[in-house]
Structures are given as C-alpha cells and as structure tokens.
PDB file of N, CA and C in Angstrom:
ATOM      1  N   UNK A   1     117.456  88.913  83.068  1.00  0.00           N
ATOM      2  CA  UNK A   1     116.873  89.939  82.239  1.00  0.00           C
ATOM      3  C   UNK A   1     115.393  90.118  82.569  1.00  0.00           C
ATOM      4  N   UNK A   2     114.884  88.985  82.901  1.00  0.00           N
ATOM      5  CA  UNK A   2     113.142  89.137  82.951  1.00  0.00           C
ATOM      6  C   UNK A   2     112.972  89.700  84.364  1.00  0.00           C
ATOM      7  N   UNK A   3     113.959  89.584  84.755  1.00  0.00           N
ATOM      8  CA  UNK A   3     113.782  89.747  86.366  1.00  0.00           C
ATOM      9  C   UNK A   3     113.538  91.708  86.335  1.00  0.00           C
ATOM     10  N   UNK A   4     114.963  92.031  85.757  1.00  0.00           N
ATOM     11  CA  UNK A   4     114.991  93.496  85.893  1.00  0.00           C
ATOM     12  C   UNK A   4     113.846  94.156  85.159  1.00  0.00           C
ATOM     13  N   UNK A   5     112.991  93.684  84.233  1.00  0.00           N
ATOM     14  CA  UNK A   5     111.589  93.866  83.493  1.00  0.00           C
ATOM     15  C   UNK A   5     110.837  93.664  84.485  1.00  0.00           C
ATOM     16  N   UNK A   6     110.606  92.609  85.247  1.00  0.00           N
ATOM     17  CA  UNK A   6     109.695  93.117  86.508  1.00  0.00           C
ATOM     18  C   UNK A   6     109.980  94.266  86.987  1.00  0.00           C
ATOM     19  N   UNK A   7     110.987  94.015  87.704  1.00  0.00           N
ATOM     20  CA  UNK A   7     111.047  95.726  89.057  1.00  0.00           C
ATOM     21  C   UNK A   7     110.759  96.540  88.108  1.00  0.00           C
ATOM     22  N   UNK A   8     110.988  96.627  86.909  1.00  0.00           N
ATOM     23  CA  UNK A   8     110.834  97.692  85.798  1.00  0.00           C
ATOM     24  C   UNK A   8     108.804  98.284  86.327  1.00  0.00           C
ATOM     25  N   UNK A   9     108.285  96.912  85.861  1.00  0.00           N
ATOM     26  CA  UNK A   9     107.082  97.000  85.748  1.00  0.00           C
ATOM     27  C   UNK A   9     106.171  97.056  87.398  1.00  0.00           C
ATOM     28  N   UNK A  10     106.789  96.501  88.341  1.00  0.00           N
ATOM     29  CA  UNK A  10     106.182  96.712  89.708  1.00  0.00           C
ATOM     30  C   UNK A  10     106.510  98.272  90.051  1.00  0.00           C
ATOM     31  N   UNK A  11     107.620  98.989  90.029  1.00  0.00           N
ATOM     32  CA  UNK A  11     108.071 100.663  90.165  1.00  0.00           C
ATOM     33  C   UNK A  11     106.596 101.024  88.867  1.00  0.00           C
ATOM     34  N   UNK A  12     106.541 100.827  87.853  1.00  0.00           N
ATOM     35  CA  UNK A  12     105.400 101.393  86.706  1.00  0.00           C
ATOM     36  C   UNK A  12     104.087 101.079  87.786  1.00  0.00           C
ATOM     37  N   UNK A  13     103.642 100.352  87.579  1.00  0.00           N
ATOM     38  CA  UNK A  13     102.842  99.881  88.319  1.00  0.00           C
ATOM     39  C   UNK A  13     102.275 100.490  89.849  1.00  0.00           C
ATOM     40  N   UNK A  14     102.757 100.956  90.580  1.00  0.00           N
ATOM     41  CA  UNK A  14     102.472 101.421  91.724  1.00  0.00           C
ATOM     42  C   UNK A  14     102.785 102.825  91.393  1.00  0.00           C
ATOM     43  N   UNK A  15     103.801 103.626  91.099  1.00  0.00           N
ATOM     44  CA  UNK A  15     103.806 104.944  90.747  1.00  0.00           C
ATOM     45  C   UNK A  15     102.526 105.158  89.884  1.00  0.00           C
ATOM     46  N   UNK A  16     101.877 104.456  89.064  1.00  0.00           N
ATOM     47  CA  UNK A  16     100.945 104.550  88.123  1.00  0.00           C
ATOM     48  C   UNK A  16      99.500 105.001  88.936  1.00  0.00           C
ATOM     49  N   UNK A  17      99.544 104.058  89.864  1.00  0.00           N
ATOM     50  CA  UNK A  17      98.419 104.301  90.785  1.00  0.00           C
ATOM     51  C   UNK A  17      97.971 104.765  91.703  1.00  0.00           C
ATOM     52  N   UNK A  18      98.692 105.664  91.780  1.00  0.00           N
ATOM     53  CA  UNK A  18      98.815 106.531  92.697  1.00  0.00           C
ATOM     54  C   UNK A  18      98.728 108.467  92.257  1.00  0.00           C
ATOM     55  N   UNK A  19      97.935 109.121  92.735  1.00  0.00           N
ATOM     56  CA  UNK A  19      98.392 110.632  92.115  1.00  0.00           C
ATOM     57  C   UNK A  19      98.260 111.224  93.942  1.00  0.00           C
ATOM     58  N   UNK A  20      99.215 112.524  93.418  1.00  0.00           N
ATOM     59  CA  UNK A  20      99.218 113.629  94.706  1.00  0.00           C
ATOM     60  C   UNK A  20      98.445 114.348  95.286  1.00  0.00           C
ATOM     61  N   UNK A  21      97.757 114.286  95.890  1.00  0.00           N
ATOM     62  CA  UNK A  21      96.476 115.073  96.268  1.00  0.00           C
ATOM     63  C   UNK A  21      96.660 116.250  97.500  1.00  0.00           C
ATOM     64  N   UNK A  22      96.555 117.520  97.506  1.00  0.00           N
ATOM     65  CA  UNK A  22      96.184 118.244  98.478  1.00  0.00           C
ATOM     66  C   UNK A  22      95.632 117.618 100.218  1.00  0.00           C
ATOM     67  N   UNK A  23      96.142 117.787 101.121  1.00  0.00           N
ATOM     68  CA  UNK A  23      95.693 116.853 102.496  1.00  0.00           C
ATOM     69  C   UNK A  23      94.875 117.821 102.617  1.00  0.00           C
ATOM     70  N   UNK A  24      95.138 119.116 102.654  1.00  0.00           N
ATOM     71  CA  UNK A  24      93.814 119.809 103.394  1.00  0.00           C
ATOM     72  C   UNK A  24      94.308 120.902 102.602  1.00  0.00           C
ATOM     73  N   UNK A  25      93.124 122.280 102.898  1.00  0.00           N
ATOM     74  CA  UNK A  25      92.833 123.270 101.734  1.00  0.00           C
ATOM     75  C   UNK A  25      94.066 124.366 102.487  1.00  0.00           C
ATOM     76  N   UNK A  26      93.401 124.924 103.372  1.00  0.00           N
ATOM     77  CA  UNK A  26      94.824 125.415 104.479  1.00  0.00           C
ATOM     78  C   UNK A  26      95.291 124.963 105.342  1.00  0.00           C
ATOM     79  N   UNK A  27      96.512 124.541 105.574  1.00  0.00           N
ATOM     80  CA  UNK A  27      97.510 124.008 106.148  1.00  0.00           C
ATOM     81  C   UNK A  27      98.049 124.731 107.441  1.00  0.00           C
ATOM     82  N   UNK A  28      97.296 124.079 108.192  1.00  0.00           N
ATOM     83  CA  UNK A  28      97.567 124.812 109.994  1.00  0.00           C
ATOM     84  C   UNK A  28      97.771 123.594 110.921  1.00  0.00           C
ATOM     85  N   UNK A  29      98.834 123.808 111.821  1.00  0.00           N
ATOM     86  CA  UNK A  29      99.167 122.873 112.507  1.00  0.00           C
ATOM     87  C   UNK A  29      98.148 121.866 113.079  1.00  0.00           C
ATOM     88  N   UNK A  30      97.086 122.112 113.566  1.00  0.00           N
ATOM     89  CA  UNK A  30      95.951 121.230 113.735  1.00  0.00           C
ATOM     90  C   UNK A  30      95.524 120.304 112.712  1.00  0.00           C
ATOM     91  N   UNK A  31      95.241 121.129 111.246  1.00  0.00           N
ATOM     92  CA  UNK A  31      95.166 119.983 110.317  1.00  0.00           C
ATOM     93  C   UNK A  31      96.023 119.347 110.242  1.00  0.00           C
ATOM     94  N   UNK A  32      96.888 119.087 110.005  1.00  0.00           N
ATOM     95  CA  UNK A  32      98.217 118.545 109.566  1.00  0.00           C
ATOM     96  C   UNK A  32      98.533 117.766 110.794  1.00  0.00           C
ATOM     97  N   UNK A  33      98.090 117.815 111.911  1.00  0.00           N
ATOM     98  CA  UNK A  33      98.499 116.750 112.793  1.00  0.00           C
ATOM     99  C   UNK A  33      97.307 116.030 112.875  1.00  0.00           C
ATOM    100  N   UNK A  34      95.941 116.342 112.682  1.00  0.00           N
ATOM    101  CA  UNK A  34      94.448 115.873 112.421  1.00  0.00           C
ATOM    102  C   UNK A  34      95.437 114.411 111.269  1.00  0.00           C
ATOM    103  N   UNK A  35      95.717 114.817 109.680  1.00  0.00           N
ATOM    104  CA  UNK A  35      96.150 114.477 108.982  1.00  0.00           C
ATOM    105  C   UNK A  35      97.242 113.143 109.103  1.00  0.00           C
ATOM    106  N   UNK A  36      97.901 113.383 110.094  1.00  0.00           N
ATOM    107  CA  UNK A  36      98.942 112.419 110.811  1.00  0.00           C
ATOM    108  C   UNK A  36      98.850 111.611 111.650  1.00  0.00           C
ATOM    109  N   UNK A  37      97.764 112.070 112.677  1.00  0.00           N
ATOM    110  CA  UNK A  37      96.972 110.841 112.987  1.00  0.00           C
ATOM    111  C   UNK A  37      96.311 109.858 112.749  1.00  0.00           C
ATOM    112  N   UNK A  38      96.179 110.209 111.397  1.00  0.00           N
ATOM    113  CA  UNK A  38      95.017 109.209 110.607  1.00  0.00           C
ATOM    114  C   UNK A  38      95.919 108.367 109.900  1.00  0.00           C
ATOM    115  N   UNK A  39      97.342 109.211 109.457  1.00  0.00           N
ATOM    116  CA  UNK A  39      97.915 107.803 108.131  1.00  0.00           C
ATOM    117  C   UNK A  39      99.306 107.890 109.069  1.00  0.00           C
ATOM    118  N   UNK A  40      99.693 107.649 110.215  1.00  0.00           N
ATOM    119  CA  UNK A  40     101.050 107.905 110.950  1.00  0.00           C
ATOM    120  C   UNK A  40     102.033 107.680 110.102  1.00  0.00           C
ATOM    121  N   UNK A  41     102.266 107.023 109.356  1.00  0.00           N
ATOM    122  CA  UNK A  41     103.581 106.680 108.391  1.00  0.00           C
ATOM    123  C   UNK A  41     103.470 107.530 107.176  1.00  0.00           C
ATOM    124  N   UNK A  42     103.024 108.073 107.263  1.00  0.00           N
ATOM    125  CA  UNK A  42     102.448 108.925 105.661  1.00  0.00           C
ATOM    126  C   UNK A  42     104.013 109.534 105.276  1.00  0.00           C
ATOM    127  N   UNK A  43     104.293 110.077 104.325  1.00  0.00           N
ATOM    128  CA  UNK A  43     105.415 110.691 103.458  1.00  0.00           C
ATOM    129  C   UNK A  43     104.448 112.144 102.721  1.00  0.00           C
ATOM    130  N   UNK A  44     104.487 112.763 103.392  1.00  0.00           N
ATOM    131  CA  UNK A  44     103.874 114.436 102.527  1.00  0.00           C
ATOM    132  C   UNK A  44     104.966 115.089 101.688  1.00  0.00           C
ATOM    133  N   UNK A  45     104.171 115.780 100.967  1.00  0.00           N
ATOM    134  CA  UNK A  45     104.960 116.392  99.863  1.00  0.00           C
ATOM    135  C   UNK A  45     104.371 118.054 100.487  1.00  0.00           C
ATOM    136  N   UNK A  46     105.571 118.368 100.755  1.00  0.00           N
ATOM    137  CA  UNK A  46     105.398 120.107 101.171  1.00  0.00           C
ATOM    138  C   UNK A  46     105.315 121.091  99.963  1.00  0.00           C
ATOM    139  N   UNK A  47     105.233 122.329  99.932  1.00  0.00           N
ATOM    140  CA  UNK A  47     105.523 123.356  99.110  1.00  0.00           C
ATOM    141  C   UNK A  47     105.649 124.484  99.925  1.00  0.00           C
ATOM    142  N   UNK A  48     106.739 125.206  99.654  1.00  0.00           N
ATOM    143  CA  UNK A  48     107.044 126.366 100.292  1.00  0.00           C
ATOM    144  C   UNK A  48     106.328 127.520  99.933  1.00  0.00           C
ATOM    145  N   UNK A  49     106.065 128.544 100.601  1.00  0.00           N
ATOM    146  CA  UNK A  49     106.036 129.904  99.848  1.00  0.00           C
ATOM    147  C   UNK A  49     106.874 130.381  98.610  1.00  0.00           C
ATOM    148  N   UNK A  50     107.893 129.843  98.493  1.00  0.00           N
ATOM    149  CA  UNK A  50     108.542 130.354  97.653  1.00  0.00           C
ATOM    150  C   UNK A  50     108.353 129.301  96.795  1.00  0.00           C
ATOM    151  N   UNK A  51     107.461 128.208  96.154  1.00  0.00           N
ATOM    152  CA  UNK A  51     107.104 127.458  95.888  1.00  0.00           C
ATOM    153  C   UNK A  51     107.678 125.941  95.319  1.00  0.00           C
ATOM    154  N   UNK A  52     108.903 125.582  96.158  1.00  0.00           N
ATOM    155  CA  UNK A  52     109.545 124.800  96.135  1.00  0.00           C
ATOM    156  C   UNK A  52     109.188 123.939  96.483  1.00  0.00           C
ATOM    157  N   UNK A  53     109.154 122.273  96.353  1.00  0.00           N
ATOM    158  CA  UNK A  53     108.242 121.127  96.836  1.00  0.00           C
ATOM    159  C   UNK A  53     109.635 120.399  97.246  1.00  0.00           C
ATOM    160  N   UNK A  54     109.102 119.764  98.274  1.00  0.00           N
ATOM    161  CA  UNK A  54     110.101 118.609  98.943  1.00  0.00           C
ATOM    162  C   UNK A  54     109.204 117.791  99.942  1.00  0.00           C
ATOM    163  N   UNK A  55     109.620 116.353 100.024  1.00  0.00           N
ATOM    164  CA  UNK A  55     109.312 115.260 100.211  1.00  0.00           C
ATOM    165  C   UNK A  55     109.556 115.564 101.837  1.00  0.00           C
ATOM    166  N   UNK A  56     108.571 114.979 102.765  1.00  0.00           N
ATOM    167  CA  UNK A  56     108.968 114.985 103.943  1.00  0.00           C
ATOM    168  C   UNK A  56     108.732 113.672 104.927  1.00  0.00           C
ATOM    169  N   UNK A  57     109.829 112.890 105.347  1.00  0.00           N
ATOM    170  CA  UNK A  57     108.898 111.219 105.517  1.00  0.00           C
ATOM    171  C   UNK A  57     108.938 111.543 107.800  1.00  0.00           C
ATOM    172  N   UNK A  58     108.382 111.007 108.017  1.00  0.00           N
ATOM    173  CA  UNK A  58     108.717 110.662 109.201  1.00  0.00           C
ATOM    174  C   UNK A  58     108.227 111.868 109.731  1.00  0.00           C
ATOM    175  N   UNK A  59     106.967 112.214 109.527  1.00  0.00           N
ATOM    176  CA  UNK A  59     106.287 113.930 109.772  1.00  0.00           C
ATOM    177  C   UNK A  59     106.047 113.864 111.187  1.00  0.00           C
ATOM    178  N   UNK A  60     106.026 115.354 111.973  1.00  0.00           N
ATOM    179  CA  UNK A  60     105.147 115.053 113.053  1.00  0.00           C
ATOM    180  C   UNK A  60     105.260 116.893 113.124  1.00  0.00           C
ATOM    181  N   UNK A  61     104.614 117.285 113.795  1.00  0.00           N
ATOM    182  CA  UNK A  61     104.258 118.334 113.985  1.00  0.00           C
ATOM    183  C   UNK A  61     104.384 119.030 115.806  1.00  0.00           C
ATOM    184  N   UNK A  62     105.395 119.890 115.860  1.00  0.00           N
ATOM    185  CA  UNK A  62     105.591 120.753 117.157  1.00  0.00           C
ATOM    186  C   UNK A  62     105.724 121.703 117.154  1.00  0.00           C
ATOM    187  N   UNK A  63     104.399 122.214 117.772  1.00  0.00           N
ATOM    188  CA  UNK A  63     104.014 123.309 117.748  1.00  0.00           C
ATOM    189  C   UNK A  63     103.185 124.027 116.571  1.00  0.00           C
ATOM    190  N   UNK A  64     104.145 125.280 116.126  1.00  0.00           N
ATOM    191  CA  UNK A  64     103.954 125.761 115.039  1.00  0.00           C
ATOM    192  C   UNK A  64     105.351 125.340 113.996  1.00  0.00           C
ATOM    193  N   UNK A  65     105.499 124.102 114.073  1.00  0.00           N
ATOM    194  CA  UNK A  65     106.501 124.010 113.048  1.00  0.00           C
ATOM    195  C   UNK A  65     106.388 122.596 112.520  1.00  0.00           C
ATOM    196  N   UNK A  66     106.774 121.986 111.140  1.00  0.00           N
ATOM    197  CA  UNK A  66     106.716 120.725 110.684  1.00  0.00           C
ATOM    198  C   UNK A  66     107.727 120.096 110.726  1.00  0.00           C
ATOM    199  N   UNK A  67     108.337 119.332 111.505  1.00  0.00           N
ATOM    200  CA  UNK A  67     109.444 118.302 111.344  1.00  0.00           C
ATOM    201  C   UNK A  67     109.768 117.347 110.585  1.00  0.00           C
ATOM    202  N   UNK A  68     110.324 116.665 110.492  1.00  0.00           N
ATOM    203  CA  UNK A  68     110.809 114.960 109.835  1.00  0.00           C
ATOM    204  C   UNK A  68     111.552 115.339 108.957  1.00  0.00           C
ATOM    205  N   UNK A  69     112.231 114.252 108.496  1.00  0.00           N
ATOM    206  CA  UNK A  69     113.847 113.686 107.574  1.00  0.00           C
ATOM    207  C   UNK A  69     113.381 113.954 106.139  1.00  0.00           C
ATOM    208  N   UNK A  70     114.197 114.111 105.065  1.00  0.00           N
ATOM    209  CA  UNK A  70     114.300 114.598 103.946  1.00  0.00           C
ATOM    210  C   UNK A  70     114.376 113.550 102.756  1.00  0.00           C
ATOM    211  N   UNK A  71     114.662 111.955 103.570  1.00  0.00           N
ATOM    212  CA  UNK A  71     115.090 111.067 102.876  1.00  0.00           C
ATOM    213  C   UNK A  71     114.870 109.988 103.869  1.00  0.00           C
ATOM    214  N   UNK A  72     114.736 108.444 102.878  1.00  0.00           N
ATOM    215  CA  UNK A  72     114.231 107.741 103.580  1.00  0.00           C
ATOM    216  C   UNK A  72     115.554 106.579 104.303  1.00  0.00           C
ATOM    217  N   UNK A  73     116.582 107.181 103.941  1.00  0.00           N
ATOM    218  CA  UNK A  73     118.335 106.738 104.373  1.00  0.00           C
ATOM    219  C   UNK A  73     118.469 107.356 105.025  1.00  0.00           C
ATOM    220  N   UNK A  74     119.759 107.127 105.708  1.00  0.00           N
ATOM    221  CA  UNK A  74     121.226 107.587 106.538  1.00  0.00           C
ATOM    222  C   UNK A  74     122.073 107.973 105.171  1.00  0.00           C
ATOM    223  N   UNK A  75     122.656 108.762 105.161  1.00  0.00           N
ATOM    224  CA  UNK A  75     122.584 110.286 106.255  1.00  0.00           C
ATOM    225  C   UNK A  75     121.137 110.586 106.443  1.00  0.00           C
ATOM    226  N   UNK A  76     120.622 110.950 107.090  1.00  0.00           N
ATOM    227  CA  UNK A  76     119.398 111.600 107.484  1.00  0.00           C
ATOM    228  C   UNK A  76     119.284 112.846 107.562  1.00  0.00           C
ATOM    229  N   UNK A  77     118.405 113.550 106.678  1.00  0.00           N
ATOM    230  CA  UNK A  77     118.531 115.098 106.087  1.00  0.00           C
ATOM    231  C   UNK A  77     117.479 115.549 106.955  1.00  0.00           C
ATOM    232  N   UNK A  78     117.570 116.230 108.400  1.00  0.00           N
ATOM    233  CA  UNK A  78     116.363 116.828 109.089  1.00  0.00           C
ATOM    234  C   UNK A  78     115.724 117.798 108.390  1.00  0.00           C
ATOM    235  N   UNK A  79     114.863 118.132 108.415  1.00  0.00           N
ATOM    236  CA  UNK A  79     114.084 119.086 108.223  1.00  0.00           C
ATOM    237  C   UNK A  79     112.830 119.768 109.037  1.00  0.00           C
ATOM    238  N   UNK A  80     113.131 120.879 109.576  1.00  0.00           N
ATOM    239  CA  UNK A  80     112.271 121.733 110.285  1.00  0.00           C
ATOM    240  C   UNK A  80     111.561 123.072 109.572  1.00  0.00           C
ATOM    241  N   UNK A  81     110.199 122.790 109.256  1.00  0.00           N
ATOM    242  CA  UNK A  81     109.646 124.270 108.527  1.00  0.00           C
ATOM    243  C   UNK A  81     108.741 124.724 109.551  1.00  0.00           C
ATOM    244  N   UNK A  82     108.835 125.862 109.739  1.00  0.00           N
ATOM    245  CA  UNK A  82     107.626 126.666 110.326  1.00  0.00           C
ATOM    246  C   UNK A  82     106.262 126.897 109.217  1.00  0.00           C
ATOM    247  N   UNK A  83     105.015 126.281 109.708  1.00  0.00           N
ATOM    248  CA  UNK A  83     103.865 126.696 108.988  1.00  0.00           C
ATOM    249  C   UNK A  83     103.657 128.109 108.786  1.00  0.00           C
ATOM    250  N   UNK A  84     104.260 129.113 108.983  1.00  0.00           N
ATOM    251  CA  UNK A  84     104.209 130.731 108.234  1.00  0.00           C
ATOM    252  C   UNK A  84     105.406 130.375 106.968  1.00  0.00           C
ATOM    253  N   UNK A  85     106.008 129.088 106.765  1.00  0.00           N
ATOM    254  CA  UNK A  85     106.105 128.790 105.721  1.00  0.00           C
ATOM    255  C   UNK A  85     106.204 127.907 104.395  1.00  0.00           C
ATOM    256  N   UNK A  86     104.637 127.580 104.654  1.00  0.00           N
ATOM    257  CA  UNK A  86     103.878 126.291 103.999  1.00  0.00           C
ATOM    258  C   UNK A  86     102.686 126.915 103.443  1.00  0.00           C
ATOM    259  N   UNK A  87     103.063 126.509 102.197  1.00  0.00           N
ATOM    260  CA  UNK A  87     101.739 127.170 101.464  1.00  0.00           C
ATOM    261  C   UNK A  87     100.924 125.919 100.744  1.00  0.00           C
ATOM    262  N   UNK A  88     101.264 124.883 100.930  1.00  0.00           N
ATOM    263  CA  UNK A  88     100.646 123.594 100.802  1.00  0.00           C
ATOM    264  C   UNK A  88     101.182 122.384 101.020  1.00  0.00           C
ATOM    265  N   UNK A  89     100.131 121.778 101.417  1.00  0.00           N
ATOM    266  CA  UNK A  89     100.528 120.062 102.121  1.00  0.00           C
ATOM    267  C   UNK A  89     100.436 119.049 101.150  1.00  0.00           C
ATOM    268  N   UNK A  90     100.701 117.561 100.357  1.00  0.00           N
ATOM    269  CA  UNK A  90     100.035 117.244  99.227  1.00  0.00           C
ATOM    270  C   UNK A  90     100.619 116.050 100.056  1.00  0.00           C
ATOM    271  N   UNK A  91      99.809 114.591  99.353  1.00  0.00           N
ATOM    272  CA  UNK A  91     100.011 113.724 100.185  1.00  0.00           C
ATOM    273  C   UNK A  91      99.695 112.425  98.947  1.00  0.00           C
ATOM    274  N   UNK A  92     100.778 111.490  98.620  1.00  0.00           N
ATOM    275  CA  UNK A  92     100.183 110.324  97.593  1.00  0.00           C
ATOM    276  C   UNK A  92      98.688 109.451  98.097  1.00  0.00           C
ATOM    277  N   UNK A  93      97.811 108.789  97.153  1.00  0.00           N
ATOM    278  CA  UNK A  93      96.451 108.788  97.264  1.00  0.00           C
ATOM    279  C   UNK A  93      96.183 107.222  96.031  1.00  0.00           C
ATOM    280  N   UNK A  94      95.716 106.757  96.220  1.00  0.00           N
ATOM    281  CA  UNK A  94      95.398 105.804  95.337  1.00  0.00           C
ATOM    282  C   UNK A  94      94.180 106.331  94.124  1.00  0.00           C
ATOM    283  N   UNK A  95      94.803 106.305  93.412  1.00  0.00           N
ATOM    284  CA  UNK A  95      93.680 107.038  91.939  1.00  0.00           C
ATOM    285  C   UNK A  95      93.181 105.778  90.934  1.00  0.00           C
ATOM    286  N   UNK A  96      91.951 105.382  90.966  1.00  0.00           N
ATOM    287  CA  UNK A  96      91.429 104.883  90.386  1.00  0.00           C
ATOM    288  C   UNK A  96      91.337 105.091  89.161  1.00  0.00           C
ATOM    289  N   UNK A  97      91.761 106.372  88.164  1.00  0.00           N
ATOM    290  CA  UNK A  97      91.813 106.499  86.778  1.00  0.00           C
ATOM    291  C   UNK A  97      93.205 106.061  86.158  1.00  0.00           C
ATOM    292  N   UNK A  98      94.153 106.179  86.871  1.00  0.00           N
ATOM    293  CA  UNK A  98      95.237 106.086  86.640  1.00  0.00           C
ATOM    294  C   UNK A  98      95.687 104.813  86.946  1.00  0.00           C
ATOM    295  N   UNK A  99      94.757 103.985  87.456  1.00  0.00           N
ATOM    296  CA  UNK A  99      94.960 102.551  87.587  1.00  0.00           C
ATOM    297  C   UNK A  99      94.478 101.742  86.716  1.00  0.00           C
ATOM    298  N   UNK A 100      92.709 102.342  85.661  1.00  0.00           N
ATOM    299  CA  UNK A 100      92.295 101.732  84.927  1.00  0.00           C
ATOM    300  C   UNK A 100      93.232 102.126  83.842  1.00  0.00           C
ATOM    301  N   UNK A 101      93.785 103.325  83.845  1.00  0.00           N
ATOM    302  CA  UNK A 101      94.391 103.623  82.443  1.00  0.00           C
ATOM    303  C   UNK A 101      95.723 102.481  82.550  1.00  0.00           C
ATOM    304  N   UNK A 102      96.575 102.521  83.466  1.00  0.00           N
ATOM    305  CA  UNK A 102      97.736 101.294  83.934  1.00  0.00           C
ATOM    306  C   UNK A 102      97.004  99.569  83.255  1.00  0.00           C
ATOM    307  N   UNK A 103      95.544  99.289  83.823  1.00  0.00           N
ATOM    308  CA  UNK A 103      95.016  98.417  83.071  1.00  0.00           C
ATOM    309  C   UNK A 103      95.017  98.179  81.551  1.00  0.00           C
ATOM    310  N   UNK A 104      94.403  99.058  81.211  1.00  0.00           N
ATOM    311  CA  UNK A 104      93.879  99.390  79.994  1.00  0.00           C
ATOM    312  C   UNK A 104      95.384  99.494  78.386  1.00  0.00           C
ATOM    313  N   UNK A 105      96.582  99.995  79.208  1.00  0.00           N
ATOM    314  CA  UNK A 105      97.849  99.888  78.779  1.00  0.00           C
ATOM    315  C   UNK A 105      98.521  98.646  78.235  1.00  0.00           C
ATOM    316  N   UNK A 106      98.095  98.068  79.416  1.00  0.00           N
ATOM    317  CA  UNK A 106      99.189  96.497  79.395  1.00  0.00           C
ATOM    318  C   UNK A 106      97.869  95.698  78.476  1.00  0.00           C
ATOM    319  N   UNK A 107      96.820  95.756  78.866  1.00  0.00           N
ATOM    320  CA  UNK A 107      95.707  94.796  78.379  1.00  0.00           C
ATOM    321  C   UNK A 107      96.351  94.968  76.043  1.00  0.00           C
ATOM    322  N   UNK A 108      95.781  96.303  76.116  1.00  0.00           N
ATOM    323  CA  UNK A 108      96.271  96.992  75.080  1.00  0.00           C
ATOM    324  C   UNK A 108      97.482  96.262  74.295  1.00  0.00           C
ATOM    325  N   UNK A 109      98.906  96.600  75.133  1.00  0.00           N
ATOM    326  CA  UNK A 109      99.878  96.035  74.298  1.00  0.00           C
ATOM    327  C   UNK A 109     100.200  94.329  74.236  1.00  0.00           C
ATOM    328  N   UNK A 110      99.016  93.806  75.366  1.00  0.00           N
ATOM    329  CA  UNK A 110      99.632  92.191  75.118  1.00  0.00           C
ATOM    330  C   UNK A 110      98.471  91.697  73.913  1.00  0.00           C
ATOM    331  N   UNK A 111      97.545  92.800  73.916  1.00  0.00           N
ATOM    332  CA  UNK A 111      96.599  92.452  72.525  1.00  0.00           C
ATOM    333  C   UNK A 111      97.534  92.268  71.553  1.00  0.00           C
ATOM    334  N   UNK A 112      98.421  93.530  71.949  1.00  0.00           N
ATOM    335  CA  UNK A 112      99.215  93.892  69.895  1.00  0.00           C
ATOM    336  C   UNK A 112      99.957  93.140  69.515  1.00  0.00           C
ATOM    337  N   UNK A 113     101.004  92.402  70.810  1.00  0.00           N
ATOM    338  CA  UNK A 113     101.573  91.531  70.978  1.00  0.00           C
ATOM    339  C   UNK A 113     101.219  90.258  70.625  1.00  0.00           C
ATOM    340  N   UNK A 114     100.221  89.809  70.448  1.00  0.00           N
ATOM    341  CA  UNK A 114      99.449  88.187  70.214  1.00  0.00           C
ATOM    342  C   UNK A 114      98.973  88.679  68.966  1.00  0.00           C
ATOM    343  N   UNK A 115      98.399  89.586  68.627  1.00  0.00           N
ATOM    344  CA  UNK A 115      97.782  89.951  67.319  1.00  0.00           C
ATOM    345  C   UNK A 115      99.166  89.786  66.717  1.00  0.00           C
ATOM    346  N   UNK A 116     100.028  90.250  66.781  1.00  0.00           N
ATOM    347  CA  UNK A 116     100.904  90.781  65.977  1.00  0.00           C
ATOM    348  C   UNK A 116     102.339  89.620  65.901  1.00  0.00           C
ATOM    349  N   UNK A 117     101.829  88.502  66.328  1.00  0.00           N
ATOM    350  CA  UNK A 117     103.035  87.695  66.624  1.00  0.00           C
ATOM    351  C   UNK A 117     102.639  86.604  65.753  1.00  0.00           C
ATOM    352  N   UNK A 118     103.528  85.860  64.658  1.00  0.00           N
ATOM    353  CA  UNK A 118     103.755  84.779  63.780  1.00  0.00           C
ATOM    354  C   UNK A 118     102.813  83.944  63.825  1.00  0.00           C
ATOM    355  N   UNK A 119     102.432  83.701  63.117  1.00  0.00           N
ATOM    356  CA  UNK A 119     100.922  82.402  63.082  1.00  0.00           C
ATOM    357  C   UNK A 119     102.221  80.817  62.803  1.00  0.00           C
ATOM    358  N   UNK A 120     101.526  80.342  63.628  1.00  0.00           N
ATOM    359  CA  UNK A 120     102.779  79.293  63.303  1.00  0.00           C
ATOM    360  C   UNK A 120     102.684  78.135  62.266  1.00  0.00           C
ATOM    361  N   UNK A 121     103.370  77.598  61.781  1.00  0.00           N
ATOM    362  CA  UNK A 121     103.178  76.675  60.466  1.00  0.00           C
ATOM    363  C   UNK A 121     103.054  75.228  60.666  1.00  0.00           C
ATOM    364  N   UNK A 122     101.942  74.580  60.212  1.00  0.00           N
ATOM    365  CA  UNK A 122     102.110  73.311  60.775  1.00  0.00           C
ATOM    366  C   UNK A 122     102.656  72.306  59.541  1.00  0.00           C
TER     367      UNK A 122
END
C-alpha cells in the first residue's frame, strides 16, 4: 500500500515541477532544429493550425517538415507535420513556482497532520 502512495507521490511530484513553455516565438525549421540540438532527447508538445496539441518524442526535423513517433511504445505512431502546419512549438521546463508551491503543500499538510494527531497519554 505505501508503496503505490509513493509512485502516487513521485508522478505528483515531477509533473508538479515542471510547466510547458513556448521553445521559440515562431516556429521555423531552423529554430526548431537550433532547439533540438540543444536538448536532443527533448519530447515537444506541437499545436496545429487547427489548434490541436499532440506530444511528439523522438523529434528531428527534415527539411520543411517535423518528424518523430506519437508515443513513447511499440506500436509506434509516426508522425510527419509540415511547418506550414505548426502554429506552435511548447516544450516541458522546470518551474520554480510550481515547485515551491509542491513544497509548500506537503510541508503544509504534514503540519496538519502532527498538529492534528492524538497527544498521547502517559
């Protein structure tokens, strides 16, 4: 039981600290491979023109078009977009507010928790 309360709290924990950030303002094959050079393993979060978002892991960029898989398994879901249809790049980022607030949470409830727990009888 305590076990599955961890993974509970390590998945909280790292999703927590993390927010999505924009990679670059316009999204042209140069940036975006500028972008990929720098974090090679990165996982981007696309948005279409038609403003649909999907996850893209295993990125690389040819030409005028964005490649990589849809998922981080077999089956392996390819995915090929042409940048005439990408209207933004977004990319996970380590956020320092959202890490003190993750702090500030747990600190919080193990207060309420000890405050709030049986004085014992001697």
């Amino acid at each position: 039981m305590f076990r599955s309360h961890r993974a509970v709290l390590l998945v909280l924990a790292l999703t927590a600290c993390t927010a999505i950030h924009p990679v670059t303002s316009a999204p042209t094959p140069i940036s975006i491979q500028a972008y990929l050079d720098r974090h090679p393993d990165a996982a981007v979060q696309v948005i279409d023109t038609l403003g649909r978002g999907r996850w893209i892991y295993d990125a690389r960029v040819h030409g005028d078009t964005l490649l990589g898989v849809g998922n981080t398994s077999p089956p392996w879901d390819p995915i090929a977009l042409p940048f005439s249809q990408i209207r933004d790049v977004r990319a996970p980022r380590f956020s320092m507010v959202r890490t003190a607030g993750l702090l500030g949470g747990v600190v919080a409830i193990v207060g309420i928790t000890a405050l709030s727990a049986p004085k014992p009888v001697y």
